[in-house]
N, C-alpha and C. Protein backbone atom coordinates (compact mmCIF):
# COMPACT_ATOMS: atom_id res chain seq x y z
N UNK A 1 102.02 201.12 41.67
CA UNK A 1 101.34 200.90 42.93
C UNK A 1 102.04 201.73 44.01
N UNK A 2 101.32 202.66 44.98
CA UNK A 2 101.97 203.57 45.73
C UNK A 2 101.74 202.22 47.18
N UNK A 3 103.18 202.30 47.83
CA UNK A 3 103.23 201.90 49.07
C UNK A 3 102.73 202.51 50.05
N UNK A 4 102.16 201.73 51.01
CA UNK A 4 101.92 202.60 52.02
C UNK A 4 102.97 203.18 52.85
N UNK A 5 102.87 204.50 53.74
CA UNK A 5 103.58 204.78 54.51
C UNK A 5 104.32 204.03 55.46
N UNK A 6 105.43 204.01 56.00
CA UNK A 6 106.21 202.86 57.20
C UNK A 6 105.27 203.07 58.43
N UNK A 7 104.88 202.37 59.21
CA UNK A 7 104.46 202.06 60.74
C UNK A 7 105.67 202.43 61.86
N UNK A 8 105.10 203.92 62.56
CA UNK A 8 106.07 203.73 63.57
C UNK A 8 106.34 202.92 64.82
N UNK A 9 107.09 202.84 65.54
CA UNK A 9 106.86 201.77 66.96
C UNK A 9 105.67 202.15 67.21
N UNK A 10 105.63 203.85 67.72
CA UNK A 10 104.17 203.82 68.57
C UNK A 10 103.60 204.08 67.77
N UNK A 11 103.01 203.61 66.54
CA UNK A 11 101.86 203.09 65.72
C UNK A 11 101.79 201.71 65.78
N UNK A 12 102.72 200.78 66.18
CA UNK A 12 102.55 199.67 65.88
C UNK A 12 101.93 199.43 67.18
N UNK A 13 102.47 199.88 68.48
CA UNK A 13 102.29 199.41 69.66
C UNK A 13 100.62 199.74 70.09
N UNK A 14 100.44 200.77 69.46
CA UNK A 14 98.81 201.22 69.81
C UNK A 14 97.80 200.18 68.96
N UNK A 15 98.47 200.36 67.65
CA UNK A 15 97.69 199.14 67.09
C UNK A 15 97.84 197.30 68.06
N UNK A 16 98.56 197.34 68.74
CA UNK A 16 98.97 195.85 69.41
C UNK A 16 97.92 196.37 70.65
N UNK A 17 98.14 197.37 71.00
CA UNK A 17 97.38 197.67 72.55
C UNK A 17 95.81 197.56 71.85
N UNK A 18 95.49 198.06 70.84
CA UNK A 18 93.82 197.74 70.33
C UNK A 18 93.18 196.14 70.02
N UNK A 19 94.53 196.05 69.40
CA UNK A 19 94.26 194.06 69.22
C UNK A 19 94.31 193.46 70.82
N UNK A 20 94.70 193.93 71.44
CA UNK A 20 95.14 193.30 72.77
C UNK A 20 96.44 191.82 72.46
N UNK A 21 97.28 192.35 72.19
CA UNK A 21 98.31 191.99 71.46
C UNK A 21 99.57 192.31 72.39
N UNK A 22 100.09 191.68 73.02
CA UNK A 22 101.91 192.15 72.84
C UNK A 22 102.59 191.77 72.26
N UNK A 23 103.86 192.49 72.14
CA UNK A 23 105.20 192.17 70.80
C UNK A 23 106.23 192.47 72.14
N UNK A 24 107.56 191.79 71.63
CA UNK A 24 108.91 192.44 71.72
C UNK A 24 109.42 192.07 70.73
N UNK A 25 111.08 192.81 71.19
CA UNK A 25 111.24 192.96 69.99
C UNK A 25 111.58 192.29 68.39
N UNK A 26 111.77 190.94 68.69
CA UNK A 26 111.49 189.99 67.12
C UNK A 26 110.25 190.55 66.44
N UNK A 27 109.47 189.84 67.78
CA UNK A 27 108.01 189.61 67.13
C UNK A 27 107.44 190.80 66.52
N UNK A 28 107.79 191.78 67.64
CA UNK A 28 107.15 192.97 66.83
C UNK A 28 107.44 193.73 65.17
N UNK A 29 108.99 193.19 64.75
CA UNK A 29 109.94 193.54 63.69
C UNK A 29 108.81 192.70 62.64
N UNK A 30 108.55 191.25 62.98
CA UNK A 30 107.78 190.51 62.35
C UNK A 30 106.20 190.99 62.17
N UNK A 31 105.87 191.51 63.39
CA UNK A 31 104.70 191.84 63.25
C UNK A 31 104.54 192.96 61.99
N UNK A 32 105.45 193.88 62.28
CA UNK A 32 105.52 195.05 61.53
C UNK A 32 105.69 194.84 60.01
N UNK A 33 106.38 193.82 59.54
CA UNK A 33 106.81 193.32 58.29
C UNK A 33 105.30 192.92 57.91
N UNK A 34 104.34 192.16 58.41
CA UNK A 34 103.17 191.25 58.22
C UNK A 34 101.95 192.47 58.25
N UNK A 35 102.03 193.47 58.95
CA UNK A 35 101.26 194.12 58.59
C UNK A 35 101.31 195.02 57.57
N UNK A 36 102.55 195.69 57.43
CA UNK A 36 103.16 196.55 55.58
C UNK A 36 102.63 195.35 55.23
N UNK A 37 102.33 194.13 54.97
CA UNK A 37 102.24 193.54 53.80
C UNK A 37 100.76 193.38 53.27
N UNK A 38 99.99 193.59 54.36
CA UNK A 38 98.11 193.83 54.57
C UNK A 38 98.23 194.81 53.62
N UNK A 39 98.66 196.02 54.56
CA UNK A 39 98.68 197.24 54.09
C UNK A 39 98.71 197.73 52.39
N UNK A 40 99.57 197.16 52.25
CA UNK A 40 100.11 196.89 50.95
C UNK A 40 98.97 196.18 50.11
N UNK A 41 98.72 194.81 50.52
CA UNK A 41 97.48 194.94 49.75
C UNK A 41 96.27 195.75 49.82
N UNK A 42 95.81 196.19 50.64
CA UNK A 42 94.81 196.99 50.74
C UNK A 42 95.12 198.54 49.67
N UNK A 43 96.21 198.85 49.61
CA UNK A 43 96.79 199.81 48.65
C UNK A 43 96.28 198.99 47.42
N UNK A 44 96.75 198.37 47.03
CA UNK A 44 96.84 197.78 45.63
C UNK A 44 94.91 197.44 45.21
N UNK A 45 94.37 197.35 46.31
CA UNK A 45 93.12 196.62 45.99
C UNK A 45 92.00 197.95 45.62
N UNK A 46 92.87 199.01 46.35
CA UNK A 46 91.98 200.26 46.38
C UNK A 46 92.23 201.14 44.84
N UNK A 47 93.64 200.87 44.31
CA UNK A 47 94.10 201.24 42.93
C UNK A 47 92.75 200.68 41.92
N UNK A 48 91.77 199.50 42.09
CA UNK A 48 91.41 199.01 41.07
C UNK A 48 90.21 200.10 40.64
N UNK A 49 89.58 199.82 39.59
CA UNK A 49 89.20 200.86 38.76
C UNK A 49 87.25 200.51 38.94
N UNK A 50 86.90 201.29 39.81
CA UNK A 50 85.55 200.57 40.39
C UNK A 50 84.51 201.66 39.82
N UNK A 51 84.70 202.26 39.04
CA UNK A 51 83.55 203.66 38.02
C UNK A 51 82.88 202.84 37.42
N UNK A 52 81.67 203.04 38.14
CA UNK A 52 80.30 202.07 37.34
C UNK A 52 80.10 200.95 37.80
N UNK A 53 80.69 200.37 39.08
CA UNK A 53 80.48 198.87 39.79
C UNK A 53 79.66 199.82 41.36
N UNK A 54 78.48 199.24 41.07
CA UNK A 54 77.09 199.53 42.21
C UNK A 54 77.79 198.84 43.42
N UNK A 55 77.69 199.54 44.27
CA UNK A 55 77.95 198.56 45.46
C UNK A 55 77.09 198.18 46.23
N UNK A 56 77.38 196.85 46.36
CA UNK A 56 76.89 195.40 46.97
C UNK A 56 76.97 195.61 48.78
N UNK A 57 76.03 195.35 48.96
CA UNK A 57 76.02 194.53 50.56
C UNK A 57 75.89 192.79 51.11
N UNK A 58 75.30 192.69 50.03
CA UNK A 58 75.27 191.37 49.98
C UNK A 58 75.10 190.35 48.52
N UNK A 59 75.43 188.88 49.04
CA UNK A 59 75.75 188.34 47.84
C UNK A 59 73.97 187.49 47.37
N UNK A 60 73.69 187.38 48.38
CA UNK A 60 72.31 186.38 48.77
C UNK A 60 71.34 185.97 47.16
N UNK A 61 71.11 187.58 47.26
CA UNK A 61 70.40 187.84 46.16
C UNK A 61 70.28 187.66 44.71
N UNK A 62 71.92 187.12 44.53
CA UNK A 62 72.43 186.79 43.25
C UNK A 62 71.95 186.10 42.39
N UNK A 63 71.57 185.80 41.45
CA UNK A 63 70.87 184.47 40.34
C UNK A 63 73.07 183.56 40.10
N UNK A 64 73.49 184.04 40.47
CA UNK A 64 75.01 183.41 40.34
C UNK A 64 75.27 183.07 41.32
N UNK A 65 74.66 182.88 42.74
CA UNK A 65 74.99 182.59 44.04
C UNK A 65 74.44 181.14 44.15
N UNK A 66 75.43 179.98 44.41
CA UNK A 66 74.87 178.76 44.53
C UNK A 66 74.05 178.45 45.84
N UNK A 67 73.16 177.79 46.05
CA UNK A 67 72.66 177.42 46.85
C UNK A 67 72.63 176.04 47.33
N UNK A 68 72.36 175.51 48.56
CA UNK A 68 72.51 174.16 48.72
C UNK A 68 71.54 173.88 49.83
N UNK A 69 70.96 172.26 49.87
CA UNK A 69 69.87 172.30 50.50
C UNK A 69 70.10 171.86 51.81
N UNK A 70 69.40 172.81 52.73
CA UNK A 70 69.56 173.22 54.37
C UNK A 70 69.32 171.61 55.09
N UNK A 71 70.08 171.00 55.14
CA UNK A 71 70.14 169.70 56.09
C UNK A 71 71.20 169.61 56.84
N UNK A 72 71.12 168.70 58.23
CA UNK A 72 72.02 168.50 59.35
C UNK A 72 72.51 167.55 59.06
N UNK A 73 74.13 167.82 59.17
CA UNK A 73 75.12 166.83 58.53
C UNK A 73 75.86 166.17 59.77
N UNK A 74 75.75 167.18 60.98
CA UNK A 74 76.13 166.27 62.48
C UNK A 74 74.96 166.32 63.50
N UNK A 75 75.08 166.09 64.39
CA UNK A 75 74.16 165.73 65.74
C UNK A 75 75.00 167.57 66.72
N UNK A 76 73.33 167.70 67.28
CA UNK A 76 74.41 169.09 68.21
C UNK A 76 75.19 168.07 69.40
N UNK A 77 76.17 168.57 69.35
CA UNK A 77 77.50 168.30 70.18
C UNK A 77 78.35 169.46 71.31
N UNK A 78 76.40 170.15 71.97
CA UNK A 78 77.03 171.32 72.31
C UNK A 78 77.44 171.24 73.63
N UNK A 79 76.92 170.05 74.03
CA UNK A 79 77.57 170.01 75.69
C UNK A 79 79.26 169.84 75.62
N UNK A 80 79.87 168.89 74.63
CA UNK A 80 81.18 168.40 74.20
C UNK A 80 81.74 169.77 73.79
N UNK A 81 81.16 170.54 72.95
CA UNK A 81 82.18 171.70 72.40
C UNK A 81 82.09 173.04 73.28
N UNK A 82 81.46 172.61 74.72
CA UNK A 82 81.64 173.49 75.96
C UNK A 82 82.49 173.27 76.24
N UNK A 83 82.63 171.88 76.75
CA UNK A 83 83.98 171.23 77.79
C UNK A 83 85.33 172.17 77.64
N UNK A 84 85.85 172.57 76.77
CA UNK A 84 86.90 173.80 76.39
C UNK A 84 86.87 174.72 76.71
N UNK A 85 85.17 175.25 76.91
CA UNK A 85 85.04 176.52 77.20
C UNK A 85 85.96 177.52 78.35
N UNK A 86 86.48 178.41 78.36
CA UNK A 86 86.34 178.63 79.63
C UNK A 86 85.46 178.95 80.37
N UNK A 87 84.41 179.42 79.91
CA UNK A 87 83.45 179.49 81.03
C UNK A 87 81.65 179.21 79.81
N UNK A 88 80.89 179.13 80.60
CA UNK A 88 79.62 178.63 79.92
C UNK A 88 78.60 178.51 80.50
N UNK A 89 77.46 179.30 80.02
CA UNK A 89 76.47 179.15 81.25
C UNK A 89 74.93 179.35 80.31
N UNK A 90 73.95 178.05 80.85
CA UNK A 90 72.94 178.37 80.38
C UNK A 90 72.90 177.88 78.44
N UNK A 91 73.70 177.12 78.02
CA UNK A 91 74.24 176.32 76.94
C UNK A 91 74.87 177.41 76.25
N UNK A 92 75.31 178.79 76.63
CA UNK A 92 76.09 180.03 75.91
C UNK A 92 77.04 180.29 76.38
N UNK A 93 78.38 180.55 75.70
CA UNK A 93 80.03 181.23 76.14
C UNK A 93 79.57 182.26 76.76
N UNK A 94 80.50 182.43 78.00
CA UNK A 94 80.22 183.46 78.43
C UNK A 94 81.78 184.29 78.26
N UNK A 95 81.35 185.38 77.80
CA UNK A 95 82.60 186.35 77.16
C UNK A 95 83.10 188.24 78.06
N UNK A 96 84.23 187.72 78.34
CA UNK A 96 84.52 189.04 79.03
C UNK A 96 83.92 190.60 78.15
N UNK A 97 83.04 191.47 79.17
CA UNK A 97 82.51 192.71 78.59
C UNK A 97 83.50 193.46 77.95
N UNK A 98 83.64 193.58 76.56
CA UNK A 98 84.81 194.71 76.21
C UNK A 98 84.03 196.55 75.74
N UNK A 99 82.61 196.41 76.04
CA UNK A 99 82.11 198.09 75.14
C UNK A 99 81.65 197.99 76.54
N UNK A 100 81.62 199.34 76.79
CA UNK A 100 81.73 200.00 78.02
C UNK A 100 79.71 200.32 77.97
């Protein structure tokens, strides 16, 4: 299994500035350890031997895909699971614009 390459600071830090993320310096040592270890799997997952496996978009379609029958198992509780919100308007989160 080939490792991935090491993460430099300013690879790590741009990747933290995209997550909207800060580190110092523990966290970031930690951070850095936790992501080689993604990384790492994503190496290992890409090694597997996929010649002749069609690729899938979805599972839906499957005769092996279980299904289960569409009933309401709680009451909507959406005024209650606002109350947290920070903000909410019109029974929808309202979410800071991030795409320009």
């Amino acid at each position: 299994m080939s490792s991935p390459t090491p993460l430099t600071e300013t690879e790590l830090q741009k990747l933290a500035t995209l997550s909207r993320l800060s580190f110092n310096g523990e966290k970031l040592a930690a951070f850095r350890t936790q992501f080689q270890s993604i990384l790492g799997f994503v190496a290992q997952i890409q090694e597997l031997p996929t010649q002749g496996v069609p690729p899938m978009t979805s599972t839906s379609n499957l005769p092996s895909t279980p299904e289960r029958e569409d009933s309401v198992t709680a009451p909507n509780n959406r005024e209650n699971l606002q109350k947290s919100a920070v903000q909410a308007e019109m029974g929808f989160y309202v979410v800071p614009r991030i795409v320009e």
